[in-house]
PDB file of N, CA and C in Angstrom:
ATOM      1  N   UNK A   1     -12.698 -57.084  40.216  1.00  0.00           N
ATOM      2  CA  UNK A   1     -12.947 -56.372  41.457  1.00  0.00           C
ATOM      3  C   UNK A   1     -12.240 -55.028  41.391  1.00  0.00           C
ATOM      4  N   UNK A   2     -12.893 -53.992  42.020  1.00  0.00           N
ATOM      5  CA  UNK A   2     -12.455 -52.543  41.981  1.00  0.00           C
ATOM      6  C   UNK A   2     -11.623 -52.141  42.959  1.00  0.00           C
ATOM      7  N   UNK A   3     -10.509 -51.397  43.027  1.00  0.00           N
ATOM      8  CA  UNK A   3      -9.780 -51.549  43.985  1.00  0.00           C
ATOM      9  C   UNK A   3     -10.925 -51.230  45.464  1.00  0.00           C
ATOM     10  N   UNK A   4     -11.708 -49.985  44.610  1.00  0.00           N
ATOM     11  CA  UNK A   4     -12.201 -49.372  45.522  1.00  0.00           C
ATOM     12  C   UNK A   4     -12.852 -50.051  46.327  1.00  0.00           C
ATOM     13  N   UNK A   5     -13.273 -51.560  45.876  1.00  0.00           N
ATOM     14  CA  UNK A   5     -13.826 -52.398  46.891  1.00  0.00           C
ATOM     15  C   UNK A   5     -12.473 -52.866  47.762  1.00  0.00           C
ATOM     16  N   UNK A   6     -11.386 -53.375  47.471  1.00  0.00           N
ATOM     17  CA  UNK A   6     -10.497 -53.987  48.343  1.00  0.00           C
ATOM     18  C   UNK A   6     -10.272 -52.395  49.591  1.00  0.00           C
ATOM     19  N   UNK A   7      -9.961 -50.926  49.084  1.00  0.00           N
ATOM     20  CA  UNK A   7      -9.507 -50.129  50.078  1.00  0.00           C
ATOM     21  C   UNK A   7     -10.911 -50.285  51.026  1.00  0.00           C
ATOM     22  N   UNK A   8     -12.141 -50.256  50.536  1.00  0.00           N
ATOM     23  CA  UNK A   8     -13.649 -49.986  51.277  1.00  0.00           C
ATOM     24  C   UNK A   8     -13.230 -50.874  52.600  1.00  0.00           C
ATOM     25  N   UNK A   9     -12.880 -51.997  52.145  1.00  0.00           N
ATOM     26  CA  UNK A   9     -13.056 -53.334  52.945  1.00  0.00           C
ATOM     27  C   UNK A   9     -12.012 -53.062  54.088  1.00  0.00           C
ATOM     28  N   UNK A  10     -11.203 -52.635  53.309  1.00  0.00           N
ATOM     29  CA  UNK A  10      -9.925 -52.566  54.662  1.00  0.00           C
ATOM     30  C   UNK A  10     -10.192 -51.336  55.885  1.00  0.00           C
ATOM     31  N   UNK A  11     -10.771 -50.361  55.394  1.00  0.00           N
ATOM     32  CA  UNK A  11     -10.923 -49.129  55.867  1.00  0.00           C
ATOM     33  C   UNK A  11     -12.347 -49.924  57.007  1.00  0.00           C
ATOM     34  N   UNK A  12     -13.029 -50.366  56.499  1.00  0.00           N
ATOM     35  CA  UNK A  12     -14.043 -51.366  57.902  1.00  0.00           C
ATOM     36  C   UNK A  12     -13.498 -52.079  58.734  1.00  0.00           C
ATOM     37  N   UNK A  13     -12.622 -53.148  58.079  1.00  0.00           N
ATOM     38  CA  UNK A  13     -11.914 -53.887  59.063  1.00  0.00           C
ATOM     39  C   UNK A  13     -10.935 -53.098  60.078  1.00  0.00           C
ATOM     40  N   UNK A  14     -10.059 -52.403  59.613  1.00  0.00           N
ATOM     41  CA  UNK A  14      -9.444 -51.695  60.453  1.00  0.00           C
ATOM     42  C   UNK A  14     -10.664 -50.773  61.465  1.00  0.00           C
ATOM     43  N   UNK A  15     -11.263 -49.769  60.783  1.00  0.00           N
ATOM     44  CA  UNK A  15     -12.554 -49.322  61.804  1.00  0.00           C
ATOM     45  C   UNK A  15     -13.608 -50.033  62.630  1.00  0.00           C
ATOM     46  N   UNK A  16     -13.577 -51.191  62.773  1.00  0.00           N
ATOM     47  CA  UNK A  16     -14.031 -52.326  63.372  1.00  0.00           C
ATOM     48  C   UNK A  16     -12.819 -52.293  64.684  1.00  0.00           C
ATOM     49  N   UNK A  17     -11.775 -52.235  64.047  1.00  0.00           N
ATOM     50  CA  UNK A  17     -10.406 -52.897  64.852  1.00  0.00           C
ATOM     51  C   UNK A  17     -10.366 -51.786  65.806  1.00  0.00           C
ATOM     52  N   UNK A  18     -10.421 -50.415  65.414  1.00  0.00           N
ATOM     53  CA  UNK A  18      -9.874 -48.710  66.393  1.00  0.00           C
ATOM     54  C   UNK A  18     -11.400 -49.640  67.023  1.00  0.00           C
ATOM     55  N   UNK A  19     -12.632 -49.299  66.598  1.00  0.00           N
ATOM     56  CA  UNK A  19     -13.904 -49.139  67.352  1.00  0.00           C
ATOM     57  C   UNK A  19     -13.357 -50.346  68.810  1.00  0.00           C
ATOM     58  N   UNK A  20     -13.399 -51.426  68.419  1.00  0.00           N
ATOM     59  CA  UNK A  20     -13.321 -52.400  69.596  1.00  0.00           C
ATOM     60  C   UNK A  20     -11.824 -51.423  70.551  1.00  0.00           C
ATOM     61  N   UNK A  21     -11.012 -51.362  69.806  1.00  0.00           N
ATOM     62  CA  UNK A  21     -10.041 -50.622  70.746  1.00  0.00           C
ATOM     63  C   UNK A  21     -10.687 -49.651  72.123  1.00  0.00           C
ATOM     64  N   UNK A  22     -11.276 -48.674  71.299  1.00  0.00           N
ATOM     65  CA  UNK A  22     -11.851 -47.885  71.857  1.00  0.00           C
ATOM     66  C   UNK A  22     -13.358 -48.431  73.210  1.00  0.00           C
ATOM     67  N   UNK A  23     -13.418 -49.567  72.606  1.00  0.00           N
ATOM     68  CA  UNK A  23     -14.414 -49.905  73.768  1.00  0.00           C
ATOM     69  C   UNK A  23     -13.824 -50.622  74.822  1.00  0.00           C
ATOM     70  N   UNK A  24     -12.667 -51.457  74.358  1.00  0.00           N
ATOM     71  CA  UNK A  24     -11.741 -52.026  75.594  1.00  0.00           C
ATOM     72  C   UNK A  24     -10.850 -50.988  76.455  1.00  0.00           C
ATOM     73  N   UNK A  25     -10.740 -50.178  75.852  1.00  0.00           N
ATOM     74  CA  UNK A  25      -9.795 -48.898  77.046  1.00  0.00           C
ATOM     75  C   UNK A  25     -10.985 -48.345  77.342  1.00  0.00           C
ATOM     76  N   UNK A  26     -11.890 -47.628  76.879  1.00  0.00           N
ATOM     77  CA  UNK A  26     -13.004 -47.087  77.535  1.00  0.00           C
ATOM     78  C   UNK A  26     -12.475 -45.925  77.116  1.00  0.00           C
ATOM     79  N   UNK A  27     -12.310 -45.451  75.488  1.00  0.00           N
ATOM     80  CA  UNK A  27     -11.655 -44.295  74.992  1.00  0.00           C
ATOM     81  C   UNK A  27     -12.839 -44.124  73.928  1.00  0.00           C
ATOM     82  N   UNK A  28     -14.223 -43.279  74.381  1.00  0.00           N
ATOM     83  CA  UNK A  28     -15.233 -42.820  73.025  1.00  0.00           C
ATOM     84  C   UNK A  28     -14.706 -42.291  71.995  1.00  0.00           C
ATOM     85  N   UNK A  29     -13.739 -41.289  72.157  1.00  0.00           N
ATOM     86  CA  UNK A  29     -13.362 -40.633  70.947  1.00  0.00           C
ATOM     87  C   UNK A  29     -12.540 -42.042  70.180  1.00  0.00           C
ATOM     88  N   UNK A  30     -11.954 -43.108  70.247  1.00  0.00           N
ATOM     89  CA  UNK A  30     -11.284 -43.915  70.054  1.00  0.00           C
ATOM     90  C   UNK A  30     -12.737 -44.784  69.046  1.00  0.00           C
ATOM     91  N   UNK A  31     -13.485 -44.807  69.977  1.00  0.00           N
ATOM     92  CA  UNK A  31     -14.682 -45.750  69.276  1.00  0.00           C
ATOM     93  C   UNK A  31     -15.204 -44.859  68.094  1.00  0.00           C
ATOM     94  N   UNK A  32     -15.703 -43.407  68.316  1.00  0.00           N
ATOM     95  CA  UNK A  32     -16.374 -43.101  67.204  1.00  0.00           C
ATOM     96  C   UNK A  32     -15.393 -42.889  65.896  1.00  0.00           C
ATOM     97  N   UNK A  33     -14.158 -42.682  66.249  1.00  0.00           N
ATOM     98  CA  UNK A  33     -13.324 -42.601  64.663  1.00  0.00           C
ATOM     99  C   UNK A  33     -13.474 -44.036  64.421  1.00  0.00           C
ATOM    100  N   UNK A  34     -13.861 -45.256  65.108  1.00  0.00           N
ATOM    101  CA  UNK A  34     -13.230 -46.068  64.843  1.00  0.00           C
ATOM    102  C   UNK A  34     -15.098 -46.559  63.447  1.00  0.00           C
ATOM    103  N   UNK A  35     -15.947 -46.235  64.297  1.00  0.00           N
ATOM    104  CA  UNK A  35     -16.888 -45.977  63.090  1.00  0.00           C
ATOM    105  C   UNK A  35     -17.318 -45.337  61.791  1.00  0.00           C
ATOM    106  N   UNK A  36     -16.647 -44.104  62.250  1.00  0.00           N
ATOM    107  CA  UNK A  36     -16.799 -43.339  61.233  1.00  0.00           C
ATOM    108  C   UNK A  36     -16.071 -44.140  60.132  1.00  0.00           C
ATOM    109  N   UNK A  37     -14.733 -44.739  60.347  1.00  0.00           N
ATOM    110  CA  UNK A  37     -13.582 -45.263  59.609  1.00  0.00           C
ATOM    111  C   UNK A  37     -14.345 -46.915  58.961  1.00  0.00           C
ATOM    112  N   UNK A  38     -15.297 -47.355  59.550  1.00  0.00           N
ATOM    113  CA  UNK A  38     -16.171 -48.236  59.063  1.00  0.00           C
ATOM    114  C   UNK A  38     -17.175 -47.574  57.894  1.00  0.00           C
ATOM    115  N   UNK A  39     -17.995 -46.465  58.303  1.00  0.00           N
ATOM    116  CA  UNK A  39     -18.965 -45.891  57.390  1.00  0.00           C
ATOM    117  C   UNK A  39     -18.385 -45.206  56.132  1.00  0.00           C
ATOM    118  N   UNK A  40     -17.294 -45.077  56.169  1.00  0.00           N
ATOM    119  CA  UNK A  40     -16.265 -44.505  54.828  1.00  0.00           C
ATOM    120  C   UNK A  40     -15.555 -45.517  54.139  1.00  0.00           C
ATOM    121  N   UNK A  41     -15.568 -46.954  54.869  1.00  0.00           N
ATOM    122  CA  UNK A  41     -14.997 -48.164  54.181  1.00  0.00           C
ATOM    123  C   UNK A  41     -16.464 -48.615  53.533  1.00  0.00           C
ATOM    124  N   UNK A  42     -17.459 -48.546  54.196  1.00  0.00           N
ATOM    125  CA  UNK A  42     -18.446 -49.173  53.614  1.00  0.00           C
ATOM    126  C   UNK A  42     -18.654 -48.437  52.303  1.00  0.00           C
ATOM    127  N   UNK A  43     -19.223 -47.004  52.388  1.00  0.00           N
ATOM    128  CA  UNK A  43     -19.312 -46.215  51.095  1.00  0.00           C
ATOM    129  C   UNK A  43     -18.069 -46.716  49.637  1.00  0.00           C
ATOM    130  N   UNK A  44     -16.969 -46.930  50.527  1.00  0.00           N
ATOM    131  CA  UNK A  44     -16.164 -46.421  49.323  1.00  0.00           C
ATOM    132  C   UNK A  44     -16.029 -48.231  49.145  1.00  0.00           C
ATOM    133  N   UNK A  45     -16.800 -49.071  49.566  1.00  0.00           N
ATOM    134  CA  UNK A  45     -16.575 -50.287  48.955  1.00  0.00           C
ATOM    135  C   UNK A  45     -18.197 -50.365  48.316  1.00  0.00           C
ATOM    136  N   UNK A  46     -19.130 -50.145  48.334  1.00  0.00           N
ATOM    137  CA  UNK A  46     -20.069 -49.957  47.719  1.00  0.00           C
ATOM    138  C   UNK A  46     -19.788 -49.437  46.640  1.00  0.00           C
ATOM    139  N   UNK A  47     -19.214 -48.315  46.562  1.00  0.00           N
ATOM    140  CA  UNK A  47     -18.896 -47.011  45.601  1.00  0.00           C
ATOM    141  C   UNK A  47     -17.809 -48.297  44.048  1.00  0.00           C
ATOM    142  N   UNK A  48     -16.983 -49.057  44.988  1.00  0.00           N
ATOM    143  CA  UNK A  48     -16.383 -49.919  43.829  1.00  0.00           C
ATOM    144  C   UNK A  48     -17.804 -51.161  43.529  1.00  0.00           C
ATOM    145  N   UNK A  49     -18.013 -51.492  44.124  1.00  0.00           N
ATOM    146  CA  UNK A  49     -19.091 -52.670  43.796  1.00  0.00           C
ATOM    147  C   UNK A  49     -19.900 -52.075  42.118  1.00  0.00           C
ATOM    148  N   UNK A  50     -20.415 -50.936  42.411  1.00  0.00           N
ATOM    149  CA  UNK A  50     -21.280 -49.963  41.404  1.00  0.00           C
ATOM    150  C   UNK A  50     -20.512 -49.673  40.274  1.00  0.00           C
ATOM    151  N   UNK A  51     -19.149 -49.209  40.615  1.00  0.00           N
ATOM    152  CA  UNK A  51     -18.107 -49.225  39.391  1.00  0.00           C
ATOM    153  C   UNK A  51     -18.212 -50.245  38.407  1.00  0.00           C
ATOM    154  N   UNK A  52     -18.043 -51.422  39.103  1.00  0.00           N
ATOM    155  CA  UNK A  52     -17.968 -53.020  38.530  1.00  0.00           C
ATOM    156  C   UNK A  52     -19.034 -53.499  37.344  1.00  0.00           C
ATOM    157  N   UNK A  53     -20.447 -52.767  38.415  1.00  0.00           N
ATOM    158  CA  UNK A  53     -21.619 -53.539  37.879  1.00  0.00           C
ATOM    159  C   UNK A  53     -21.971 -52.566  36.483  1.00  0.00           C
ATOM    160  N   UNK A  54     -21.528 -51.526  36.585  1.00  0.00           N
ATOM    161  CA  UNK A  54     -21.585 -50.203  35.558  1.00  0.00           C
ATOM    162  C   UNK A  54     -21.058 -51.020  34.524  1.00  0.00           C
ATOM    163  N   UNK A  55     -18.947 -51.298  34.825  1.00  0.00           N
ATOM    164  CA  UNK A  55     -18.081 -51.380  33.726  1.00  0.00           C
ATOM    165  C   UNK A  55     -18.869 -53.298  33.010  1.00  0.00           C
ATOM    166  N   UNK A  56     -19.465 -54.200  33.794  1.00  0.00           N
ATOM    167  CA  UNK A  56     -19.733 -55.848  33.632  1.00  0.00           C
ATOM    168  C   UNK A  56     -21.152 -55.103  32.158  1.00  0.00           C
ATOM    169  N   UNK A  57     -21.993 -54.244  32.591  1.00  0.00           N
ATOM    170  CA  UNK A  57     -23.567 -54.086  32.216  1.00  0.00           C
ATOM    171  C   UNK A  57     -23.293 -52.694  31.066  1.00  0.00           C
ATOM    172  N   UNK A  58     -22.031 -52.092  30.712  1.00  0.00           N
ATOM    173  CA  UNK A  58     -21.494 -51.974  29.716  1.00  0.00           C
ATOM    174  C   UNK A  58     -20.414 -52.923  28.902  1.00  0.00           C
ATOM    175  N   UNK A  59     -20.210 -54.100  29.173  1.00  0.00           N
ATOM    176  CA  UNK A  59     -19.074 -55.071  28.446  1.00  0.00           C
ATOM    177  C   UNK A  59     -20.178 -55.818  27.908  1.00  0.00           C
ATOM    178  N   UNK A  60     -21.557 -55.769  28.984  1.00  0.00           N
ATOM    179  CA  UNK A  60     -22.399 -57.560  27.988  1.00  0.00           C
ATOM    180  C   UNK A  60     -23.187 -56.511  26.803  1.00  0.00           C
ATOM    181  N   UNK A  61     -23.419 -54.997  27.434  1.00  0.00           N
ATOM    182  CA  UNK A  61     -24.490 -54.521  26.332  1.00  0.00           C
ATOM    183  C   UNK A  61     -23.708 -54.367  25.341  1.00  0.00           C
ATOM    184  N   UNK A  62     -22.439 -54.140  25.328  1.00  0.00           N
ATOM    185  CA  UNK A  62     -21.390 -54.160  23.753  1.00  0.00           C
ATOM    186  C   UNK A  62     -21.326 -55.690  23.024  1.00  0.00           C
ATOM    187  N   UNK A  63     -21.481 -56.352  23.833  1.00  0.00           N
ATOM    188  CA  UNK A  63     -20.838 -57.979  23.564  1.00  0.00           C
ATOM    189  C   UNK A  63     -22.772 -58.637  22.382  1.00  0.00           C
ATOM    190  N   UNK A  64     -23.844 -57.868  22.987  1.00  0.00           N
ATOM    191  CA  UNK A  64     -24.856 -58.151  23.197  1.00  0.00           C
ATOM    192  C   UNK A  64     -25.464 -57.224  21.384  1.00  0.00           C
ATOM    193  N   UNK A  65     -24.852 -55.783  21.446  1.00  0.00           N
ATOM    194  CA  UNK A  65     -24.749 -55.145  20.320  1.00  0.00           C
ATOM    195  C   UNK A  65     -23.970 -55.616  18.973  1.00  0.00           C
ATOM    196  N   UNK A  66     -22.698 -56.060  19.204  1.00  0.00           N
ATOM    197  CA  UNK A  66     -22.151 -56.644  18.132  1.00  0.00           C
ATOM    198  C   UNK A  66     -22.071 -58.347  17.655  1.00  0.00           C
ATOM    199  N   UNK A  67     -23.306 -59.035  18.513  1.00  0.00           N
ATOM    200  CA  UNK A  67     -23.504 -59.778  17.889  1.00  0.00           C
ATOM    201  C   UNK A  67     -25.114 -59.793  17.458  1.00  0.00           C
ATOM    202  N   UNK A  68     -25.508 -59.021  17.473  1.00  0.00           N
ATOM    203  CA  UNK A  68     -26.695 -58.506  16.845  1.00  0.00           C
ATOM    204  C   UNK A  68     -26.904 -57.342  15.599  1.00  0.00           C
ATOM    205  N   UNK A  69     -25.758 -56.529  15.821  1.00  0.00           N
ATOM    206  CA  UNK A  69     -26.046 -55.641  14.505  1.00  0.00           C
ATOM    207  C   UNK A  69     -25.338 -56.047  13.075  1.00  0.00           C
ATOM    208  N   UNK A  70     -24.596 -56.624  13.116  1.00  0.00           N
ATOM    209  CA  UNK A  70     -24.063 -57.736  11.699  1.00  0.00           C
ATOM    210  C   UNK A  70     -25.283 -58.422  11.053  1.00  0.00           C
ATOM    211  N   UNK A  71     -26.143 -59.344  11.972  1.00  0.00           N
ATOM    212  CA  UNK A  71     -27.156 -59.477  11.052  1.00  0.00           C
ATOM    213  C   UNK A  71     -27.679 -58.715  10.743  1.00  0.00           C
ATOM    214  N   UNK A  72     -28.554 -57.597  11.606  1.00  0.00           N
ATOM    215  CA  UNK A  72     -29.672 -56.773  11.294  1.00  0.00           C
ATOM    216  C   UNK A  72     -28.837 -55.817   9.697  1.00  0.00           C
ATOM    217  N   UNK A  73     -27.753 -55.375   9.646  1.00  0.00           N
ATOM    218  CA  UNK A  73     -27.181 -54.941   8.436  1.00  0.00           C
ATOM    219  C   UNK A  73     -27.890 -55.874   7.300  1.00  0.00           C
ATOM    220  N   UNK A  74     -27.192 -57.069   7.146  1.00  0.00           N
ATOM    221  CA  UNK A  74     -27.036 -57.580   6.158  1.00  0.00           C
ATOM    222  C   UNK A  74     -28.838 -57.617   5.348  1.00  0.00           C
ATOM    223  N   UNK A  75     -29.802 -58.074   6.791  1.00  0.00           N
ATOM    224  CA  UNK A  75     -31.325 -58.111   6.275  1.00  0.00           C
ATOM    225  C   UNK A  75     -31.703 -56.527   6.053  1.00  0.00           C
ATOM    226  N   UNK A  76     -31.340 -56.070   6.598  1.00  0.00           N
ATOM    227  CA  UNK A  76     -31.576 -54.644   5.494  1.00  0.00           C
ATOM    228  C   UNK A  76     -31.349 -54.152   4.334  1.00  0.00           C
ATOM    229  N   UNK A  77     -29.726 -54.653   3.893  1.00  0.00           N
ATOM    230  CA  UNK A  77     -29.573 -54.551   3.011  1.00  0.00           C
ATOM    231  C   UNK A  77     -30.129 -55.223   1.798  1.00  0.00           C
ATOM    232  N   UNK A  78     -30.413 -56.490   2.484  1.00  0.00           N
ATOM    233  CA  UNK A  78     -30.933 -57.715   1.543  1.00  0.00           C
ATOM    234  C   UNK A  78     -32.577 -56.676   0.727  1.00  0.00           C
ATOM    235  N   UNK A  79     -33.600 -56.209   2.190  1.00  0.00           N
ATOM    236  CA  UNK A  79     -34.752 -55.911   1.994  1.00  0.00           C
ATOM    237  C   UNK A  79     -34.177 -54.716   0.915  1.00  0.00           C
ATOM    238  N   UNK A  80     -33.472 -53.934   0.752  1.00  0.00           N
ATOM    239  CA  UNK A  80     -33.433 -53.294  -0.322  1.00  0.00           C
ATOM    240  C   UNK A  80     -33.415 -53.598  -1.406  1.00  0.00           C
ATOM    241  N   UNK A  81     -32.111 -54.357  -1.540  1.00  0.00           N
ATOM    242  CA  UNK A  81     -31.913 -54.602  -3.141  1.00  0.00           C
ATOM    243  C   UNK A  81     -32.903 -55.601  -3.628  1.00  0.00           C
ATOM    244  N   UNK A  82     -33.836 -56.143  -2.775  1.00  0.00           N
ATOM    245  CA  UNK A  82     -35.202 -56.903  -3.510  1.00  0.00           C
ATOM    246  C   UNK A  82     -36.136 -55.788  -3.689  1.00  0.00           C
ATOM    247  N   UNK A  83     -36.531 -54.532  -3.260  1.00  0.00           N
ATOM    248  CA  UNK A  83     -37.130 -53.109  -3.696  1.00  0.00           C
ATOM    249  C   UNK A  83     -36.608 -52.985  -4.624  1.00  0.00           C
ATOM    250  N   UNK A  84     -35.492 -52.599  -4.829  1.00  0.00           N
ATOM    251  CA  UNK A  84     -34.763 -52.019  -6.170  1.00  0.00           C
ATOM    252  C   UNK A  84     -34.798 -53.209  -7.703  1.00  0.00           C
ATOM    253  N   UNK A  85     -35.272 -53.867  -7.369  1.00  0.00           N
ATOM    254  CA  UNK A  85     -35.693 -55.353  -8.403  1.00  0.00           C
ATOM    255  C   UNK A  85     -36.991 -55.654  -8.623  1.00  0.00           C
ATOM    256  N   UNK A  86     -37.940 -55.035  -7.723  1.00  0.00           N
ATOM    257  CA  UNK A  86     -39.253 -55.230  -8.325  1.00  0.00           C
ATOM    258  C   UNK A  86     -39.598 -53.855  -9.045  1.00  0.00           C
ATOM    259  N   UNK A  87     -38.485 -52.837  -8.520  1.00  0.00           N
ATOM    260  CA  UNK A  87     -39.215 -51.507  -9.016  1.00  0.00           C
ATOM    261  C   UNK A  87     -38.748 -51.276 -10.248  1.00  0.00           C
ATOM    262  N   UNK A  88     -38.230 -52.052 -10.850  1.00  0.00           N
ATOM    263  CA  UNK A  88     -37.449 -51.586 -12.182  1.00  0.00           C
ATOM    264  C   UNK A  88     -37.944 -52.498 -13.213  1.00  0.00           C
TER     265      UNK A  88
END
């Protein structure tokens, strides 16, 4: 997990927390920071989610590459040196 998801999350919950504030005193300016402070937790926990799925969908395509290009070497090499044996 990315931090950026744990700060996203907190930055909603708390902006959840001002917003209700703001609707129990009957303080708008109180409510709309208290959204805005939700819509900047959401982004920046999205923003880690995407990090994650980036760094997971570069670890399997490496994991996915090196157990595939060891063989493909070796049958190449193989297909050569049977060229180099019929041609001589």
């Amino acid at each position: 997990m990315d931090s950026n998801e744990v700060k996203g999350k907190m930055k909603d919950v708390a902006g959840k927390t001002q917003e209700k504030f703001g609707e129990v005193t009957g303080n708008k300016e109180q409510e709309l920071k208290g959204m805005g402070k939700q819509a900047e937790g959401k982004v920046q926990e999205t923003y880690g989610k995407a990090k994650d799925a980036v760094r997971d969908a570069e670890e399997s395509f490496r994991k996915r590459q090196s157990d595939v290009q060891p063989n493909r070497d070796e049958e190449i090499g193989n297909t050569d040196i049977e060229k180099d044996e019929n041609a001589a």
